[in-house]
C-alpha atoms as a PDB file:
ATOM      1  CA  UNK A   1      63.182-223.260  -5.254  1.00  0.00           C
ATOM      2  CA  UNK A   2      66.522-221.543  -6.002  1.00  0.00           C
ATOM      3  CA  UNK A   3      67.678-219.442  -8.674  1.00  0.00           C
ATOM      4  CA  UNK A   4      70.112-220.830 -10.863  1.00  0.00           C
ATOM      5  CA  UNK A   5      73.571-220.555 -10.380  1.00  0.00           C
ATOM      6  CA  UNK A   6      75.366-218.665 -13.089  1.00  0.00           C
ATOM      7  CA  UNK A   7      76.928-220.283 -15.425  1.00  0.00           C
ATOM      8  CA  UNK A   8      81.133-219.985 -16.216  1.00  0.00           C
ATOM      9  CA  UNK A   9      82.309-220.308 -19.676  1.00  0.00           C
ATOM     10  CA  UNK A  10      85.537-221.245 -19.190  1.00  0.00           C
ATOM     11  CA  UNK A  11      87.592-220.606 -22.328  1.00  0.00           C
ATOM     12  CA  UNK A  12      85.514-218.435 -23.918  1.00  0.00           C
ATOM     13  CA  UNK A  13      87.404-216.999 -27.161  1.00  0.00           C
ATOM     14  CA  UNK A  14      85.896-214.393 -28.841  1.00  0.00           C
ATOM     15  CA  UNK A  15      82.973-214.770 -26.404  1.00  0.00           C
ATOM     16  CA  UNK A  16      80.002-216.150 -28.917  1.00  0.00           C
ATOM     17  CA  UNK A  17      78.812-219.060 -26.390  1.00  0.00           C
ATOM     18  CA  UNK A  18      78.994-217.056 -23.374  1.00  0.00           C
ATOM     19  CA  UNK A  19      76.601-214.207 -25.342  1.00  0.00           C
ATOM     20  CA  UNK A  20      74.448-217.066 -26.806  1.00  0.00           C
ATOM     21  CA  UNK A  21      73.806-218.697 -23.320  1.00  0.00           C
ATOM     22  CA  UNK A  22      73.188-214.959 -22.156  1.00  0.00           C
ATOM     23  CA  UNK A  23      70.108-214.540 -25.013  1.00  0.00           C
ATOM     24  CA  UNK A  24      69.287-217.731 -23.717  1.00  0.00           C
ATOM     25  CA  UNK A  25      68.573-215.795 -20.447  1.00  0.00           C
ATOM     26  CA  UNK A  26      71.528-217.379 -18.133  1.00  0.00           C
ATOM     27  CA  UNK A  27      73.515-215.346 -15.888  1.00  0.00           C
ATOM     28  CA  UNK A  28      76.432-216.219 -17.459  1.00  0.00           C
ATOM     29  CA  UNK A  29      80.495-214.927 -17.602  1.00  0.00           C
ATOM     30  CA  UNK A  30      83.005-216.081 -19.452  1.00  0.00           C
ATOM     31  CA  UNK A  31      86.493-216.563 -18.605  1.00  0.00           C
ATOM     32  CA  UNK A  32      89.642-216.560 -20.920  1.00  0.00           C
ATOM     33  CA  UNK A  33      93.452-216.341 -20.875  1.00  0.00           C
ATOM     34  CA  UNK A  34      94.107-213.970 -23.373  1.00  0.00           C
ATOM     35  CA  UNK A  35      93.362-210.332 -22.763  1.00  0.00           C
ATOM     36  CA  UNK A  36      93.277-209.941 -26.633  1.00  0.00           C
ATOM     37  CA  UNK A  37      90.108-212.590 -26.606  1.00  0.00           C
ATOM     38  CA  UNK A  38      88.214-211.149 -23.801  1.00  0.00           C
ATOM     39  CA  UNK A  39      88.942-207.137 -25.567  1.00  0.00           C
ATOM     40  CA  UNK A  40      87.307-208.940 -28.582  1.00  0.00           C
ATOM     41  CA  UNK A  41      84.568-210.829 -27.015  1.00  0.00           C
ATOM     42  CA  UNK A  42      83.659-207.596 -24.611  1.00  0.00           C
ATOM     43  CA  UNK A  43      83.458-205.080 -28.162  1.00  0.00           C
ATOM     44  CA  UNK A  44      81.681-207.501 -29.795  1.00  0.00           C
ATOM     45  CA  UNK A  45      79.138-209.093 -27.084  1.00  0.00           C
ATOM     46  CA  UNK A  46      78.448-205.857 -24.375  1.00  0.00           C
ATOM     47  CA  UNK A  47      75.849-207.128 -22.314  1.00  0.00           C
ATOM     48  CA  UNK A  48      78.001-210.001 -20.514  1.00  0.00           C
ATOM     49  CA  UNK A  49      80.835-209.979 -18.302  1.00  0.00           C
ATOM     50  CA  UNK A  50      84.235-211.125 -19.479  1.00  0.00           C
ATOM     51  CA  UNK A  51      87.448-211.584 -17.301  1.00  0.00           C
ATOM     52  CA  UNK A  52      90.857-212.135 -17.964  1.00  0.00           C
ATOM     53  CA  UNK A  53      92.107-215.460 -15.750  1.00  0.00           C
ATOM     54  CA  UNK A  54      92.561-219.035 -16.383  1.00  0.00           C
ATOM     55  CA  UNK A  55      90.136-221.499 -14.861  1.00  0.00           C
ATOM     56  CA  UNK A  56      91.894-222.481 -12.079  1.00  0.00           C
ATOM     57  CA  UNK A  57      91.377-218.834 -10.254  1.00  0.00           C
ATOM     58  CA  UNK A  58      87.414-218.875 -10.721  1.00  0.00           C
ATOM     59  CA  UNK A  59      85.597-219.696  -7.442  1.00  0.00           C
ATOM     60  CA  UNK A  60      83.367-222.776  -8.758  1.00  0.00           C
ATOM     61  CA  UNK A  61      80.456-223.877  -6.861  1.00  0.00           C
ATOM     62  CA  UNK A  62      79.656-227.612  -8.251  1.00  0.00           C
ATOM     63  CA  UNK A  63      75.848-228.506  -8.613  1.00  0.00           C
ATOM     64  CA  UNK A  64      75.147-232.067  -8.823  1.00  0.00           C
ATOM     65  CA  UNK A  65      72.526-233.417 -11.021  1.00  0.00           C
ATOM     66  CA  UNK A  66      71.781-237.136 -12.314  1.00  0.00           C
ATOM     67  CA  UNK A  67      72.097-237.769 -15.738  1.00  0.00           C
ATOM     68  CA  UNK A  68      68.330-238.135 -16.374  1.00  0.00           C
ATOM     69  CA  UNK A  69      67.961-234.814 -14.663  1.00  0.00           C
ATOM     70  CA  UNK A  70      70.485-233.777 -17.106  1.00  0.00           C
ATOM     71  CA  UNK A  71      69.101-235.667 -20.248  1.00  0.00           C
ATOM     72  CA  UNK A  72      65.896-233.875 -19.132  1.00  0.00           C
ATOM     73  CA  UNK A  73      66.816-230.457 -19.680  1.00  0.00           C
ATOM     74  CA  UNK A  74      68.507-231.190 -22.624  1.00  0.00           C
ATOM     75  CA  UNK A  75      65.678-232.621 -24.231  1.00  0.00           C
ATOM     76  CA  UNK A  76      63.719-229.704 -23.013  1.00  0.00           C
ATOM     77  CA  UNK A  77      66.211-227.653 -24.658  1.00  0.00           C
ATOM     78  CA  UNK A  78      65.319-229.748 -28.077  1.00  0.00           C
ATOM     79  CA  UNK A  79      68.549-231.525 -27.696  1.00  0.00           C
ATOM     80  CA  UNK A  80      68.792-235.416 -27.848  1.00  0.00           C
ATOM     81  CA  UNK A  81      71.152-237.284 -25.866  1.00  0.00           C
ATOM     82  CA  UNK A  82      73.055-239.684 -28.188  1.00  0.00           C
ATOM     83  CA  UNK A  83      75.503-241.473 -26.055  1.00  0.00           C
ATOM     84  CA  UNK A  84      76.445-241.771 -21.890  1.00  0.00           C
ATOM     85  CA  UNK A  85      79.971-242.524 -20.474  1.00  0.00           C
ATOM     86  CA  UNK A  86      80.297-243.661 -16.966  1.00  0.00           C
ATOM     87  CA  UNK A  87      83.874-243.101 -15.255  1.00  0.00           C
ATOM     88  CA  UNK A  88      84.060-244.253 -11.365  1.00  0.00           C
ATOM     89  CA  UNK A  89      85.491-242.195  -8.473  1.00  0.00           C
ATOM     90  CA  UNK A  90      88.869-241.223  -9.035  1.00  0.00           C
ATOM     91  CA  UNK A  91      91.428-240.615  -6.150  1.00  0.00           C
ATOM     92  CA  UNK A  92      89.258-238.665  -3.071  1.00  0.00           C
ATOM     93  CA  UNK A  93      86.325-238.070  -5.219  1.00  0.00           C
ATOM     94  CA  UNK A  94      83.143-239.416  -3.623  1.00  0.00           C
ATOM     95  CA  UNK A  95      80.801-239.827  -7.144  1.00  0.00           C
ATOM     96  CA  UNK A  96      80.946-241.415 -10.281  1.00  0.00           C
ATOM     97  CA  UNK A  97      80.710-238.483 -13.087  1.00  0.00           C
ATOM     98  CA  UNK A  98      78.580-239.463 -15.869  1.00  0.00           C
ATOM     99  CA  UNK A  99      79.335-237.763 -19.533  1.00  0.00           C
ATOM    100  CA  UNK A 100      76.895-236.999 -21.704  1.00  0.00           C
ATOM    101  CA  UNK A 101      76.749-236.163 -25.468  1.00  0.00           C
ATOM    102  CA  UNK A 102      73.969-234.672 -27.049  1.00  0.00           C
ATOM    103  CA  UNK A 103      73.136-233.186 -30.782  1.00  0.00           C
ATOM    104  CA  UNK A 104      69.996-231.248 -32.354  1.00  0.00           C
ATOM    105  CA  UNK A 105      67.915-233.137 -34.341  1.00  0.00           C
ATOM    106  CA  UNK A 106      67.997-231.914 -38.167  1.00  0.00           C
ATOM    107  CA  UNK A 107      66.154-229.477 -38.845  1.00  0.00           C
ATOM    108  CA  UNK A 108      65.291-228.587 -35.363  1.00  0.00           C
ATOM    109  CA  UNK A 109      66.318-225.279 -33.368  1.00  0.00           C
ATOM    110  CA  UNK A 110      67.454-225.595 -29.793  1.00  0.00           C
ATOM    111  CA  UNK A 111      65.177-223.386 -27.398  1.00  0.00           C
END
């Protein structure tokens, strides 16, 4: 099995997703355009790494999964997918992408 890839959050602001997905135990880094954003989200959230860059300059390594892999996690995550788009191949791409939208049940806490 391999470890999992870190994860990019790409626009990250003030840096409170990146840090959440980081106490979540990801290797995570998040990624923003302004260097006043990524001062802020490195004072206020230490323990992961910030950059200054836009998201077209971060080397990306794409991980496929199928949307019930997907809806898996999520729902092992306490998350419950609500709705599924479908959008064909565009252009050269080789794969339909699916979209999927998920929301916490009330009174539930994600894991």
């Amino acid at each position: 099995m391999h470890a999992p890839a870190p994860v990019a959050d790409l626009g990250s602001g003030p840096g409170a997703v990146t840090a959440h997905l980081h106490g979540l135990g990801l290797t995570v880094f998040g990624v923003d355009l302004s260097p006043g954003m990524v001062a802020l989200a490195r004072r206020a959230h230490p323990a992961p790494r910030f950059h200054v860059g836009s998201m077209k300059d971060v080397d990306l390594t794409y991980h496929w999964r199928t949307p019930e892999t997907v809806a898996e996690r999520l729902a092992e995550a306490g998350l419950r997918v609500t709705a599924r788009v479908l959008r064909e191949p565009v252009g050269e791409e080789k794969r339909p992408r699916v979209f999927l939208l998920a929301e916490k049940p009330m009174g539930l806490t994600p894991r």
